[in-house]
Protein backbone atom coordinates (compact mmCIF):
# COMPACT_ATOMS: atom_id res chain seq x y z
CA UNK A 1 -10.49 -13.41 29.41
CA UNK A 2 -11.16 -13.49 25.40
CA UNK A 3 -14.60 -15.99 26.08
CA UNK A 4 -16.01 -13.45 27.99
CA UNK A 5 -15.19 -10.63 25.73
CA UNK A 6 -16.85 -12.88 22.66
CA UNK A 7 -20.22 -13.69 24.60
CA UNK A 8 -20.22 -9.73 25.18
CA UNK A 9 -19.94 -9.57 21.55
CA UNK A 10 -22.62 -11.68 20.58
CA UNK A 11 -25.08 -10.20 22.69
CA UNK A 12 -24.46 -7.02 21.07
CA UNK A 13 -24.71 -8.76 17.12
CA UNK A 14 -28.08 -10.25 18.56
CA UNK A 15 -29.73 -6.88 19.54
CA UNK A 16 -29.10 -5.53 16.48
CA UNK A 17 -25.77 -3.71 16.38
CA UNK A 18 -24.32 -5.47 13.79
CA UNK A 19 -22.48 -4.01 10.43
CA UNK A 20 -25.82 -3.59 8.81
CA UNK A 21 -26.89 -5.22 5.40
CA UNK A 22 -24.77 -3.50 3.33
CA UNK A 23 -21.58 -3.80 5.17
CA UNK A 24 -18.29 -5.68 3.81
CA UNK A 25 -17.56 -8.43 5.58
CA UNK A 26 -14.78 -11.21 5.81
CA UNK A 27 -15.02 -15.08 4.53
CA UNK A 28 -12.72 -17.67 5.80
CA UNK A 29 -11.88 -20.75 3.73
CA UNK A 30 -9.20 -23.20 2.71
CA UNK A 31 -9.59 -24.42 -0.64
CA UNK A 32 -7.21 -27.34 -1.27
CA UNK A 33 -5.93 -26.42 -5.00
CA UNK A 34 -5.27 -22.88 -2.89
CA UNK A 35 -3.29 -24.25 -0.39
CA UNK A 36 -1.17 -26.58 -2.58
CA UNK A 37 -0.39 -23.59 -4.86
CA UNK A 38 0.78 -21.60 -1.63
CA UNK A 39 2.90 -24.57 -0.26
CA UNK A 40 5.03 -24.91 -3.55
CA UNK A 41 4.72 -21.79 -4.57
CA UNK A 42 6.61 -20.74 -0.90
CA UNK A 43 8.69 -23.81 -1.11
CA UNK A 44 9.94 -22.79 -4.62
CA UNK A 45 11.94 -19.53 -2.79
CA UNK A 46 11.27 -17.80 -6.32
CA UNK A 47 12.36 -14.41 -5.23
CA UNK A 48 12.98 -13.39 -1.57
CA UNK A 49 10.91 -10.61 -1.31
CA UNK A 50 7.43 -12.78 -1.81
CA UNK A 51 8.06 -15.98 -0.18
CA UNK A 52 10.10 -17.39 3.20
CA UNK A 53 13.05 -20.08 3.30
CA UNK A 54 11.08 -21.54 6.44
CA UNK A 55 8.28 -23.06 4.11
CA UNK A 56 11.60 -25.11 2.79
CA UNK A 57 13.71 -25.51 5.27
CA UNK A 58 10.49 -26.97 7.27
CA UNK A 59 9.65 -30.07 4.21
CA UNK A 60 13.26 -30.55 3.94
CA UNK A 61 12.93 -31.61 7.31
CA UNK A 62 10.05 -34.00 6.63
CA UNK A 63 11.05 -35.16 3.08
CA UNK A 64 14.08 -35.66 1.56
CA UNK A 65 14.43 -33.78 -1.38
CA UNK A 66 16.37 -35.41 -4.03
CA UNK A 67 18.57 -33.83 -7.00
CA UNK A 68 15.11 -34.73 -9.11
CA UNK A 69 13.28 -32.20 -6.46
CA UNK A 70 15.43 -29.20 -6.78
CA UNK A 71 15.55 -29.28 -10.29
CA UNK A 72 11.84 -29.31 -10.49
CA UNK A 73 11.57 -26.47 -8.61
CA UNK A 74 14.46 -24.53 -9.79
CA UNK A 75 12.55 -24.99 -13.41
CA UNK A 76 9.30 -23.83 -11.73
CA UNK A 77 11.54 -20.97 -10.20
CA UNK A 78 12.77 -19.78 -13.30
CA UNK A 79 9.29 -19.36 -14.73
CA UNK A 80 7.50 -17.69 -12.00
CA UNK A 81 10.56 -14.75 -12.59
CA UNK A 82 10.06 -14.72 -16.00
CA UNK A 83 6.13 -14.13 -15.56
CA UNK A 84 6.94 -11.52 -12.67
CA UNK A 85 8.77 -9.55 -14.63
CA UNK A 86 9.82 -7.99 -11.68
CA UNK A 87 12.87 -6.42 -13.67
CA UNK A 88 10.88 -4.87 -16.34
CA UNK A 89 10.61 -0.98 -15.51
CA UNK A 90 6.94 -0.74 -15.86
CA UNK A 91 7.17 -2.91 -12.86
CA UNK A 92 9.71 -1.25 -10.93
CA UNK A 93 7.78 1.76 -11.61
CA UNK A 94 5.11 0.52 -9.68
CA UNK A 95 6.88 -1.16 -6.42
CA UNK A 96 8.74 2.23 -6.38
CA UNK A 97 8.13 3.65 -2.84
CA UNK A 98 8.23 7.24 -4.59
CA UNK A 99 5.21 6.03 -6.48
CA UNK A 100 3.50 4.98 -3.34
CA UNK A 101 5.10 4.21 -0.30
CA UNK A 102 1.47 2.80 1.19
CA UNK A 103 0.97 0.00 -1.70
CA UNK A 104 -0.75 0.56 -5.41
CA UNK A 105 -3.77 -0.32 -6.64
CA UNK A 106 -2.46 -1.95 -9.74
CA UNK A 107 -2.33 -6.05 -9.65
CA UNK A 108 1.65 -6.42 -10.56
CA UNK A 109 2.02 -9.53 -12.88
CA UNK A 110 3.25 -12.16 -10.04
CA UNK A 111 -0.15 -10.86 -8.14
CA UNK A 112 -2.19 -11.99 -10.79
CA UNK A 113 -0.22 -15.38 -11.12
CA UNK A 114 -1.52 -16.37 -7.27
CA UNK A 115 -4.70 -14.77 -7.70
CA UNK A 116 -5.33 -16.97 -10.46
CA UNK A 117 -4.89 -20.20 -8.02
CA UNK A 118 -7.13 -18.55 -5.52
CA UNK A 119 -10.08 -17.65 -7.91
CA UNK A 120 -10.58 -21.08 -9.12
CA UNK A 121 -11.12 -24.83 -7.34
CA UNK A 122 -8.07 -26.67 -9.79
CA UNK A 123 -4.59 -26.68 -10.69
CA UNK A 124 -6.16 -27.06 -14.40
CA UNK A 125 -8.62 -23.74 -14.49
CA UNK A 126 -6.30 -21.70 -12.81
CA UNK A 127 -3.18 -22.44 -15.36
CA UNK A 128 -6.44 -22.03 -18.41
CA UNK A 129 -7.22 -18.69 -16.69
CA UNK A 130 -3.36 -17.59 -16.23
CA UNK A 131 -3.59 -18.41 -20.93
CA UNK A 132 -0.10 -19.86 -20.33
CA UNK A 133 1.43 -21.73 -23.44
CA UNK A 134 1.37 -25.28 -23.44
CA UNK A 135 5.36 -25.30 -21.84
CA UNK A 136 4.22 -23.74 -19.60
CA UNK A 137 1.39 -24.98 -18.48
CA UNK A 138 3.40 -28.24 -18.57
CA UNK A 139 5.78 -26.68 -15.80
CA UNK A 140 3.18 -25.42 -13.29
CA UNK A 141 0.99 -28.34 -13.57
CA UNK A 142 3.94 -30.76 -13.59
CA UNK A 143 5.41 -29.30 -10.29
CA UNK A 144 2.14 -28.81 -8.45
CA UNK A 145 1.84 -32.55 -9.10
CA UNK A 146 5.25 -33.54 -8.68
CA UNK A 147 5.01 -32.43 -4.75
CA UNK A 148 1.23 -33.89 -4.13
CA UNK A 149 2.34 -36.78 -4.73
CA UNK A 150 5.46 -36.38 -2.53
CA UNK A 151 3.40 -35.23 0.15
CA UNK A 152 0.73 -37.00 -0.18
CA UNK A 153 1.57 -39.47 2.99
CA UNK A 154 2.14 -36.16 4.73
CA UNK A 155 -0.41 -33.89 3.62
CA UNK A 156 -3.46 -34.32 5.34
CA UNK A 157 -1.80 -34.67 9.03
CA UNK A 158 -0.21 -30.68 8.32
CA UNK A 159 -2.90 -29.33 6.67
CA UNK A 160 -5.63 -31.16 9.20
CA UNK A 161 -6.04 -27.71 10.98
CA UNK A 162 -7.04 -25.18 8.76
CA UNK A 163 -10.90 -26.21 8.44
CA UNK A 164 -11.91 -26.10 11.98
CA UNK A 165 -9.63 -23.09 12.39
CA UNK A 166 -11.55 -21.37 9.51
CA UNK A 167 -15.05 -22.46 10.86
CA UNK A 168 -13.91 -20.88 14.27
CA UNK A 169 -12.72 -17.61 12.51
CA UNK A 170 -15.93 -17.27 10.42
CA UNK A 171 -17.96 -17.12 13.72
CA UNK A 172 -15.55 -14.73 15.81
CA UNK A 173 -14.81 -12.60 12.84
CA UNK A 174 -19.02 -12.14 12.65
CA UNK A 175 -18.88 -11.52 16.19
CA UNK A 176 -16.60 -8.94 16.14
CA UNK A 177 -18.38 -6.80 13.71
CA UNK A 178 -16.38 -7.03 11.04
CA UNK A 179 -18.16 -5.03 8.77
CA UNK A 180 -18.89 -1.94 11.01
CA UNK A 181 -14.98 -1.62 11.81
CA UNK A 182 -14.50 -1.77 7.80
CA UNK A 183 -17.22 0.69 7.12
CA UNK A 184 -15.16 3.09 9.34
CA UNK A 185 -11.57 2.43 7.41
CA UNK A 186 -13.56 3.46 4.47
CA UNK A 187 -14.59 6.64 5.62
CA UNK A 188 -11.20 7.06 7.43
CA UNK A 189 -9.46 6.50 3.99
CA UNK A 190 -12.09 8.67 1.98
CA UNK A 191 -13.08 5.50 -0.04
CA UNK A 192 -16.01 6.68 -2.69
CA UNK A 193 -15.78 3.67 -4.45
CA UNK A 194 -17.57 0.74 -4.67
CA UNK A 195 -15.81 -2.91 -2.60
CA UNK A 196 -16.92 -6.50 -2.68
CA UNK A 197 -19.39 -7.45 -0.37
CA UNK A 198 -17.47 -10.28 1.32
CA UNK A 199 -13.30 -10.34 1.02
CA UNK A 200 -12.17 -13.77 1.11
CA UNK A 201 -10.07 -14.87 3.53
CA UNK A 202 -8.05 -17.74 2.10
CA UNK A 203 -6.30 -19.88 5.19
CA UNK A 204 -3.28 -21.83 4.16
CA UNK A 205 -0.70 -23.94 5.64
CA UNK A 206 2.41 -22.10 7.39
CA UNK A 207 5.22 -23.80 8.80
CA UNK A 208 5.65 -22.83 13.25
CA UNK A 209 6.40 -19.44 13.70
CA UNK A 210 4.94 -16.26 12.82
CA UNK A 211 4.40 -16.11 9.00
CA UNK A 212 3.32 -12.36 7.78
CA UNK A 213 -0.01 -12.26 5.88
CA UNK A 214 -0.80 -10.87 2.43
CA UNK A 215 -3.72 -9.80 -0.20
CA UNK A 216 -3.52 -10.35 -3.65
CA UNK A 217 -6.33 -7.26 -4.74
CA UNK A 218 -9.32 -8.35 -2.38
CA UNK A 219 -8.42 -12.03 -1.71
CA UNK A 220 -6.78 -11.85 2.02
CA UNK A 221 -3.72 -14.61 2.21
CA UNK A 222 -3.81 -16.02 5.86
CA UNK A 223 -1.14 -18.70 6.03
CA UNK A 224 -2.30 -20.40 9.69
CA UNK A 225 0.24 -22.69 11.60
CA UNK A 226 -0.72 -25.83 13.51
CA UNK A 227 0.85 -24.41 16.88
CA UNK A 228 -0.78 -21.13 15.80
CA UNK A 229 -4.41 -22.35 15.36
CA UNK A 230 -5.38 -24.35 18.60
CA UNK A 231 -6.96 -21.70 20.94
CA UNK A 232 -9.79 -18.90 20.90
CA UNK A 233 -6.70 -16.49 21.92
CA UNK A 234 -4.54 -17.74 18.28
CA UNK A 235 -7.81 -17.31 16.69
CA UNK A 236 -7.96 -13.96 17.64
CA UNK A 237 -4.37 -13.05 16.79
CA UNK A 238 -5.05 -14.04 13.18
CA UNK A 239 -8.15 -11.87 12.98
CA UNK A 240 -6.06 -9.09 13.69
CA UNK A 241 -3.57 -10.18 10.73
CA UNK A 242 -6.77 -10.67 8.69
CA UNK A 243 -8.32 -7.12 9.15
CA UNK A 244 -4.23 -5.36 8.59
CA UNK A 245 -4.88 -6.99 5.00
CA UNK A 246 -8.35 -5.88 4.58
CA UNK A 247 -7.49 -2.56 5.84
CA UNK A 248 -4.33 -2.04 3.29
CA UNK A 249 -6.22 -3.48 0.56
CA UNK A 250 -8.54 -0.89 1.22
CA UNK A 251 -5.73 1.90 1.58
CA UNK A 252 -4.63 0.76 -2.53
CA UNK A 253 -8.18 2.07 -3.43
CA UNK A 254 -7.84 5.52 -2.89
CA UNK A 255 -6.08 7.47 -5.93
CA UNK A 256 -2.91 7.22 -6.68
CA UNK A 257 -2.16 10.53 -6.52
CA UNK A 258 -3.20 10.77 -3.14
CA UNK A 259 -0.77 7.71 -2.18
CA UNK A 260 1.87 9.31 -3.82
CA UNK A 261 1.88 12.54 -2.27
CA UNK A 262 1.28 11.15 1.29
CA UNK A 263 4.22 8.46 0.73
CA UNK A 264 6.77 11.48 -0.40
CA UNK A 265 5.69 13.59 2.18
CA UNK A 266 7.17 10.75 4.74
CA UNK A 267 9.93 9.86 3.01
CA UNK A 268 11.23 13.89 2.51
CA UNK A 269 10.89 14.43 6.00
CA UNK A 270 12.29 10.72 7.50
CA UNK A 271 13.74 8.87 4.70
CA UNK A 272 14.05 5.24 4.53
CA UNK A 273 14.90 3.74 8.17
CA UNK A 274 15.42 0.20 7.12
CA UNK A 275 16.10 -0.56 3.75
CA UNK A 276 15.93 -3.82 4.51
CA UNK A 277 12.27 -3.34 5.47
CA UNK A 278 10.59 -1.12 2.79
CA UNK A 279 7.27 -1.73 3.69
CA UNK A 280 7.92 -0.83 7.15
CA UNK A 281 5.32 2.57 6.86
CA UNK A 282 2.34 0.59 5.61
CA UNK A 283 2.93 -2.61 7.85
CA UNK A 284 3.29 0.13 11.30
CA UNK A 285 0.12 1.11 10.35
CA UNK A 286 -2.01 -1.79 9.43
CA UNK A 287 -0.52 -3.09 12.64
CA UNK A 288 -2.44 -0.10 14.59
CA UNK A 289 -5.59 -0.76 12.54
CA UNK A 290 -5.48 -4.25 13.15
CA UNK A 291 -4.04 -4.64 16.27
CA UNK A 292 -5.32 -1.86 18.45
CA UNK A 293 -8.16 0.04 17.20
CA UNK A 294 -9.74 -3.33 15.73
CA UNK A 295 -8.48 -6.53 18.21
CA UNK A 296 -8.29 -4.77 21.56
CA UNK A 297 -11.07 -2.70 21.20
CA UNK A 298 -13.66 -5.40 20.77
CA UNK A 299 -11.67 -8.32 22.75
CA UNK A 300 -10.47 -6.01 26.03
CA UNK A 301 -9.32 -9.14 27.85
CA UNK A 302 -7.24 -10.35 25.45
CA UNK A 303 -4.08 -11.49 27.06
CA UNK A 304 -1.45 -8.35 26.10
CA UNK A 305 1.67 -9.05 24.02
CA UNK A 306 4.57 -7.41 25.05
CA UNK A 307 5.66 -6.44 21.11
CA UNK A 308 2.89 -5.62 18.58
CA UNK A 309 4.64 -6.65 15.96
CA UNK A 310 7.87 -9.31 15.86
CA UNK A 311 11.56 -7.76 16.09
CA UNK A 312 13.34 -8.63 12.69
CA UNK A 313 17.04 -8.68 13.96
CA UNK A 314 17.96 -8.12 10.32
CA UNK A 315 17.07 -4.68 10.04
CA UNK A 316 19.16 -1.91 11.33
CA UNK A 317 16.23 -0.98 13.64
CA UNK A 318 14.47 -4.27 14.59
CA UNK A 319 12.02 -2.50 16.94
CA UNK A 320 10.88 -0.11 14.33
CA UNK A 321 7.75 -1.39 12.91
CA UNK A 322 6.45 -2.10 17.03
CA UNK A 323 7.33 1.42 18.28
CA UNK A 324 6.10 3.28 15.04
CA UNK A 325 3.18 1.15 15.16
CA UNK A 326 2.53 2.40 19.03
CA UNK A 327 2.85 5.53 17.76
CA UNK A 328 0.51 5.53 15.07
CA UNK A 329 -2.55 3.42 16.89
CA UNK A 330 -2.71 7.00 19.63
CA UNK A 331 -2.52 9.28 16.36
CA UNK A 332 -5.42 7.26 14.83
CA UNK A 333 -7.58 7.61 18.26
CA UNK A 334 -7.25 10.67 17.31
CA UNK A 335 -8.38 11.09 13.85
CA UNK A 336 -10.01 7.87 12.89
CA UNK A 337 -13.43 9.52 13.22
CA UNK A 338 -12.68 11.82 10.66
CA UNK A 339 -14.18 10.81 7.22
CA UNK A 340 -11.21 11.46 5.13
CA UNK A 341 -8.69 11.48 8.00
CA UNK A 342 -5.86 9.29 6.65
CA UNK A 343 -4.29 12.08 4.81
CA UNK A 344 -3.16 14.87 5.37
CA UNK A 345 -4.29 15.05 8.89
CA UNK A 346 -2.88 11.18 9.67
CA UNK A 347 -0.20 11.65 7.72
CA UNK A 348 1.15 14.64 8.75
CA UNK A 349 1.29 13.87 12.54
CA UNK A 350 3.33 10.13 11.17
CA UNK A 351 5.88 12.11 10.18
CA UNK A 352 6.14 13.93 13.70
CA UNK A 353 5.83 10.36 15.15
CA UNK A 354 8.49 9.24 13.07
CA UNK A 355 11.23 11.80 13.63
CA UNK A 356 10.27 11.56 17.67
CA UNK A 357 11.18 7.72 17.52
CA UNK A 358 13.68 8.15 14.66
CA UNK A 359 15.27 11.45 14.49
CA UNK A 360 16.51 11.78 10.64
CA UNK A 361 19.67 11.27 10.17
CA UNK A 362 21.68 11.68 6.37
CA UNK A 363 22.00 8.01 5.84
CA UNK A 364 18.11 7.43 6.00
CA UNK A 365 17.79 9.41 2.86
CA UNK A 366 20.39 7.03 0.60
CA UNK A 367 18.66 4.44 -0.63
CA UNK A 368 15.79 6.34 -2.42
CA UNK A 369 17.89 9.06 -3.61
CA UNK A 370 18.87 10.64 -7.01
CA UNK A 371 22.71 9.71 -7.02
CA UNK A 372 24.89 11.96 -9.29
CA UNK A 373 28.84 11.82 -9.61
CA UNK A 374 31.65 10.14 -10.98
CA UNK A 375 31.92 6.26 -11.86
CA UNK A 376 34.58 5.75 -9.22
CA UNK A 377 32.60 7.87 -6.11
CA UNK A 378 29.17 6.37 -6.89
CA UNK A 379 30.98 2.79 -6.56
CA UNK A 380 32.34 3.86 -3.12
CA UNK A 381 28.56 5.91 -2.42
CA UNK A 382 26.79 2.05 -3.73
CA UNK A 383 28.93 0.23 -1.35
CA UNK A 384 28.62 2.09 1.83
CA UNK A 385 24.65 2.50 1.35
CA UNK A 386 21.78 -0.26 0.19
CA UNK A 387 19.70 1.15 -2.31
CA UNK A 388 16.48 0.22 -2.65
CA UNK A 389 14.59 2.35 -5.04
CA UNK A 390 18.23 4.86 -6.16
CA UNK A 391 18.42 6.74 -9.27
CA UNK A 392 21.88 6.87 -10.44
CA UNK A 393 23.23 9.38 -13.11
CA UNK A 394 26.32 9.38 -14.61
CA UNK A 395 28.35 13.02 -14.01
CA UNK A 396 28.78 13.27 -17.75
CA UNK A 397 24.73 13.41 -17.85
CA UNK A 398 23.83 16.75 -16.73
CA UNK A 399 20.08 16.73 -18.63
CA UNK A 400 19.16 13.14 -17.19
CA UNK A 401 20.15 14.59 -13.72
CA UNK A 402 18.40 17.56 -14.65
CA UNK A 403 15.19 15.41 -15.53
CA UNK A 404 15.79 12.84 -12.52
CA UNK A 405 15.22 16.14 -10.36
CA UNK A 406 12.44 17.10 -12.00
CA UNK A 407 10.32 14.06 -12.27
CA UNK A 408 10.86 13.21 -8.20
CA UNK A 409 11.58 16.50 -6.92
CA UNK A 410 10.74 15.20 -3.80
CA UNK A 411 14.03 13.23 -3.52
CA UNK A 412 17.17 13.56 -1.81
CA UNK A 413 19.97 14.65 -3.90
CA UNK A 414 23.38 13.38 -3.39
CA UNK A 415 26.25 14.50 -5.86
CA UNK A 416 29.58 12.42 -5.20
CA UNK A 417 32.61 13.79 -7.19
CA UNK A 418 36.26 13.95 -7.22
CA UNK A 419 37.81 17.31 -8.12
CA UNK A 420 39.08 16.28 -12.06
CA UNK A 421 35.30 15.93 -13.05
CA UNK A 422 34.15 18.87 -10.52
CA UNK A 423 33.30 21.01 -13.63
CA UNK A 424 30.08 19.18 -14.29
CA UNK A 425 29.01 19.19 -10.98
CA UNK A 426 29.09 22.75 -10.71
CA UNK A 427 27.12 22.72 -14.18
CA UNK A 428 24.34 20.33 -11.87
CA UNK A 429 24.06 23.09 -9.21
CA UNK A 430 22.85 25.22 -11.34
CA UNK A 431 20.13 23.80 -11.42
CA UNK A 432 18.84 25.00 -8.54
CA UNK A 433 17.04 27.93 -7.21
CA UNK A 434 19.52 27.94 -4.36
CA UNK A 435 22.42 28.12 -6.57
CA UNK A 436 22.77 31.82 -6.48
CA UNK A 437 22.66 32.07 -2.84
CA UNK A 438 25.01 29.55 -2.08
CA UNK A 439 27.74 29.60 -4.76
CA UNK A 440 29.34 31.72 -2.72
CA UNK A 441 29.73 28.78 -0.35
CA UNK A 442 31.22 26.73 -2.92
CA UNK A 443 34.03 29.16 -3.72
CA UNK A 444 35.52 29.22 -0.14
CA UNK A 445 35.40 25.48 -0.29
CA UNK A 446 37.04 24.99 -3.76
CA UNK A 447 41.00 24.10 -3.05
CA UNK A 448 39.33 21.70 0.05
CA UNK A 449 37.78 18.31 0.45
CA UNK A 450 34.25 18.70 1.90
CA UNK A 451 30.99 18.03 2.37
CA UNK A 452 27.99 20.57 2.30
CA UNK A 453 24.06 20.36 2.05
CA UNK A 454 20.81 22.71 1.25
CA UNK A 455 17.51 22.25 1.03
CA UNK A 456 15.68 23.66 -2.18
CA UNK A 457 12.46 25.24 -1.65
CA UNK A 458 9.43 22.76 -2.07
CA UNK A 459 11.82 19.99 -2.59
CA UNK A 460 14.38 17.36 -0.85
CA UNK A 461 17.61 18.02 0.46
CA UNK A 462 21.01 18.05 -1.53
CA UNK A 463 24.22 16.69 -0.37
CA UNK A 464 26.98 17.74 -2.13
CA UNK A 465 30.67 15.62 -1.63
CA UNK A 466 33.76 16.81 -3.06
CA UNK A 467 36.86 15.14 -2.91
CA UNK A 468 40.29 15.50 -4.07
CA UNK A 469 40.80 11.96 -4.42
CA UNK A 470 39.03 8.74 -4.17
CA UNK A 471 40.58 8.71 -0.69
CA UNK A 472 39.14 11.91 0.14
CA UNK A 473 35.49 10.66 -1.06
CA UNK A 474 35.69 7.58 0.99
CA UNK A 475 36.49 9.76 4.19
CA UNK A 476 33.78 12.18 3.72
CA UNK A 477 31.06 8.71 3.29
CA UNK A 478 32.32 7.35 6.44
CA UNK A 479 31.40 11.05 8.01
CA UNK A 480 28.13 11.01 6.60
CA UNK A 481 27.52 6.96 7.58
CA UNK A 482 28.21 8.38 11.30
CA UNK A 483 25.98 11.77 11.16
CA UNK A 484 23.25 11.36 13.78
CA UNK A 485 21.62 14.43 12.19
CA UNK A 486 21.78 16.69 9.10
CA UNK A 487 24.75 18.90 8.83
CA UNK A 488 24.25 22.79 9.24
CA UNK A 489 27.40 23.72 8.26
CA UNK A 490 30.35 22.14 5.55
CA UNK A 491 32.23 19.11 6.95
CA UNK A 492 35.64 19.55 5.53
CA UNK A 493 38.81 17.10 5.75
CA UNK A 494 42.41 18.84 7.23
């Protein structure tokens, strides 16, 4: 069992084989100014992507929340977007999966707001640190307050846990070797730069259930569950989430340029499985790190789980981040012992891994395309297929098409257009190298409704759909919703 595997492991620290002097290693804590942030901050449901309706639905079922509540936090809400500037481009640019598909380096805006909360011991310094004006220093302050003292009979019962369980986790995590196993991400990931000595780990009240961890740069965000915290074995568990932090904070340091090629290289060859899910790639992996080659390694006798990593029923592939990250942990057996491993030599066999589990299909490369056609057929194209990080042209803007290509030639190309604007999509294909060998192609095609695709050297594939009518375009995207693999040949309606 796990006790037996952790007296193994501190006979080993107390001979000596430790992570050395020098090593990074991991701090637990759970600051209270932290963990109040966390709770509203979650409770606030300021965008989807960065916090969970169970953090409200669960006080809604303690408290009741009055009309005064909602309208605190709806004002708090409204803020934290604002300061996010998650719409800004500069932004976008950065959460774009064709700028890195593995996570950035850069602290985005709404990072920096959290960080600010975990850096410092009071609501006060952290809103002085964040140089917020005095509105809005008013607002955060106000509705921090506002919900201490509504929890305040509450409080100290749900958040009773997360001491010992950090006290517990400060002497397995030491056990474990922490720092050895992060010395060896850093020469997996060809790290040459200089890390903090100790990452903090900052435990913080979760609601039941599995709730997914976070970093914010170097801090680790562990939110910790009373029905989650109670046993050596839960302990455990949450190391694992720890270390999948640590080790994709780590992953951010390496250039960007790096990042970027290895995150196009997967999404040329595989495209984007779940658009629901677009950090599927990094989490598959930091699930092998942390899960396999870090947690079962040292703790052999851990009870096993039969998934690695919770089904999400709300994804078109729920199992996808499990299998893939199955996959990964016996490709990184492989090459984790190779200083600089991660890419290309990692990276390269994902992609096999990938199309083995997930054999690419034309819908997979939708959301992250370069979308070029007429206003009509890119409504039909934006309602058959979720974008997530799509670059849509208009088809009377040849040159920003032109440049679209350019910048991200990496990218899947799909050109939707009826046959009364097909003039200046024949103007687009010219832009291509393959142009001259296919146009052919497109002659014997012109009096028909079809769909056709190529690959341009070096680059993504294009998809071309021409339709006589709008009719005729909404046939030919059911046909491609329905491909199980590329097409070879034109698809053409009778």
């Amino acid at each position: 069992m796990a006790k037996r595997a952790v007296w193994v492991l501190a006979f080993l620290a107390a001979v000596g084989m430790g992570s050395g002097a020098f090593a990074t290693d991991l701090r637990f804590d759970s600051g209270k100014s932290a963990n109040l942030f966390w709770m509203v901050d979650q409770i606030s449901q300021w965008d989807s992507r960065y916090t969970s309706p169970s953090y409200r639905d669960y006080w809604k079922g303690k408290l009741e929340f009055t009309d005064e509540d909602y309208a605190v936090l709806d004002q708090y809400a409204r803020l934290r977007r604002k300061l996010a500037r998650l719409d800004q481009s500069e932004v976008k640019r950065e959460t774009s999966p064709w700028v890195s598909l593995f996570g950035g380096g850069k602290l985005l805006p709404h990072e920096k707001f959290a960080l600010a909360f975990l850096e410092t011991t009071t609501v006060n310094d952290a809103a002085a640190l964040l140089k917020l004006s005095k509105q809005e220093q008013d607002i955060v302050i106000g509705t921090l307050l506002h919900f201490a003292r509504k929890m305040k009979d509450e409080y100290a019962v749900e958040t009773g846990h997360l001491v010992a369980f950090a006290q517990k986790a400060n002497i397995l995590i030491t056990l474990a070797d922490a720092g050895g196993f992060i010395g060896q991400l850093r020469s997996f990931y060809g790290i040459k730069g200089a890390i903090p000595e100790t990452i903090p780990v900052d435990v913080l009240w979760a609601p039941p259930g599995f709730n997914r961890p976070a970093h914010m740069d170097y801090h680790v965000i562990l939110p910790v569950s009373v029905d989650h915290a109670q046993t050596d074995e839960a302990v455990l568990q949450h190391l694992s989430l720890a270390m999948q932090e640590v080790s994709q904070y780590l992953l951010t340091k390496l250039p960007a340029e790096t990042l970027s090629r290895a995150g196009a290289l997967l999404l040329q060859e595989c495209g984007m499985v779940n658009p629901g899910n677009p950090f599927m790639i990094r989490q598959a992996l930091q699930v092998a790190v942390g899960e396999v080659l870090f947690l079962r390694e040292r703790f052999p006798d851990l009870p096993a789980s039969p998934v690695l990593s919770p089904w999400d029923p709300q994804l078109d592939y729920p199992f996808a981040v499990d299998e893939l990250a199955r996959g990964y942990a016996a490709v990184l057996k492989d090459t984790f012992s190779q200083p600089g491993g991660f890419y290309p030599a990692f990276v390269t066999r994902a992609v096999d891994v990938q199309k083995g589990l997930l054999p690419p299909r034309p819908r997979f490369f939708t959301s992250t395309a370069i979308l070029f056609g007429d206003k009509e057929s890119r409504a039909l194209f934006n309602g058959m297929f979720a974008a997530v990080d799509r670059v849509e042209v208009d088809i009377d803007s040849v040159r920003d098409f032109e440049s679209a290509v350019d910048t991200t030639p990496g990218r899947a190309v799909f050109i939707v257009v009826t046959a009364k604007l097909e003039g200046n999509m024949y103007n687009a294909l010219k832009k291509f190298k393959q142009w001259g060998k296919i146009s052919g192609t497109f002659r014997a095609l012109r009096n028909t409704s079809f769909l056709t695709t190529f690959r341009e050297p070096g680059a993504g594939m294009v998809y071309v759909i021409r339709g006589t009518d709008l009719d005729a375009i909404r046939q030919l995207l059911l046909r491609l919703y329905r491909m199980e693999e590329i097409p070879a040949v034109p698809v053409t309606l009778n």
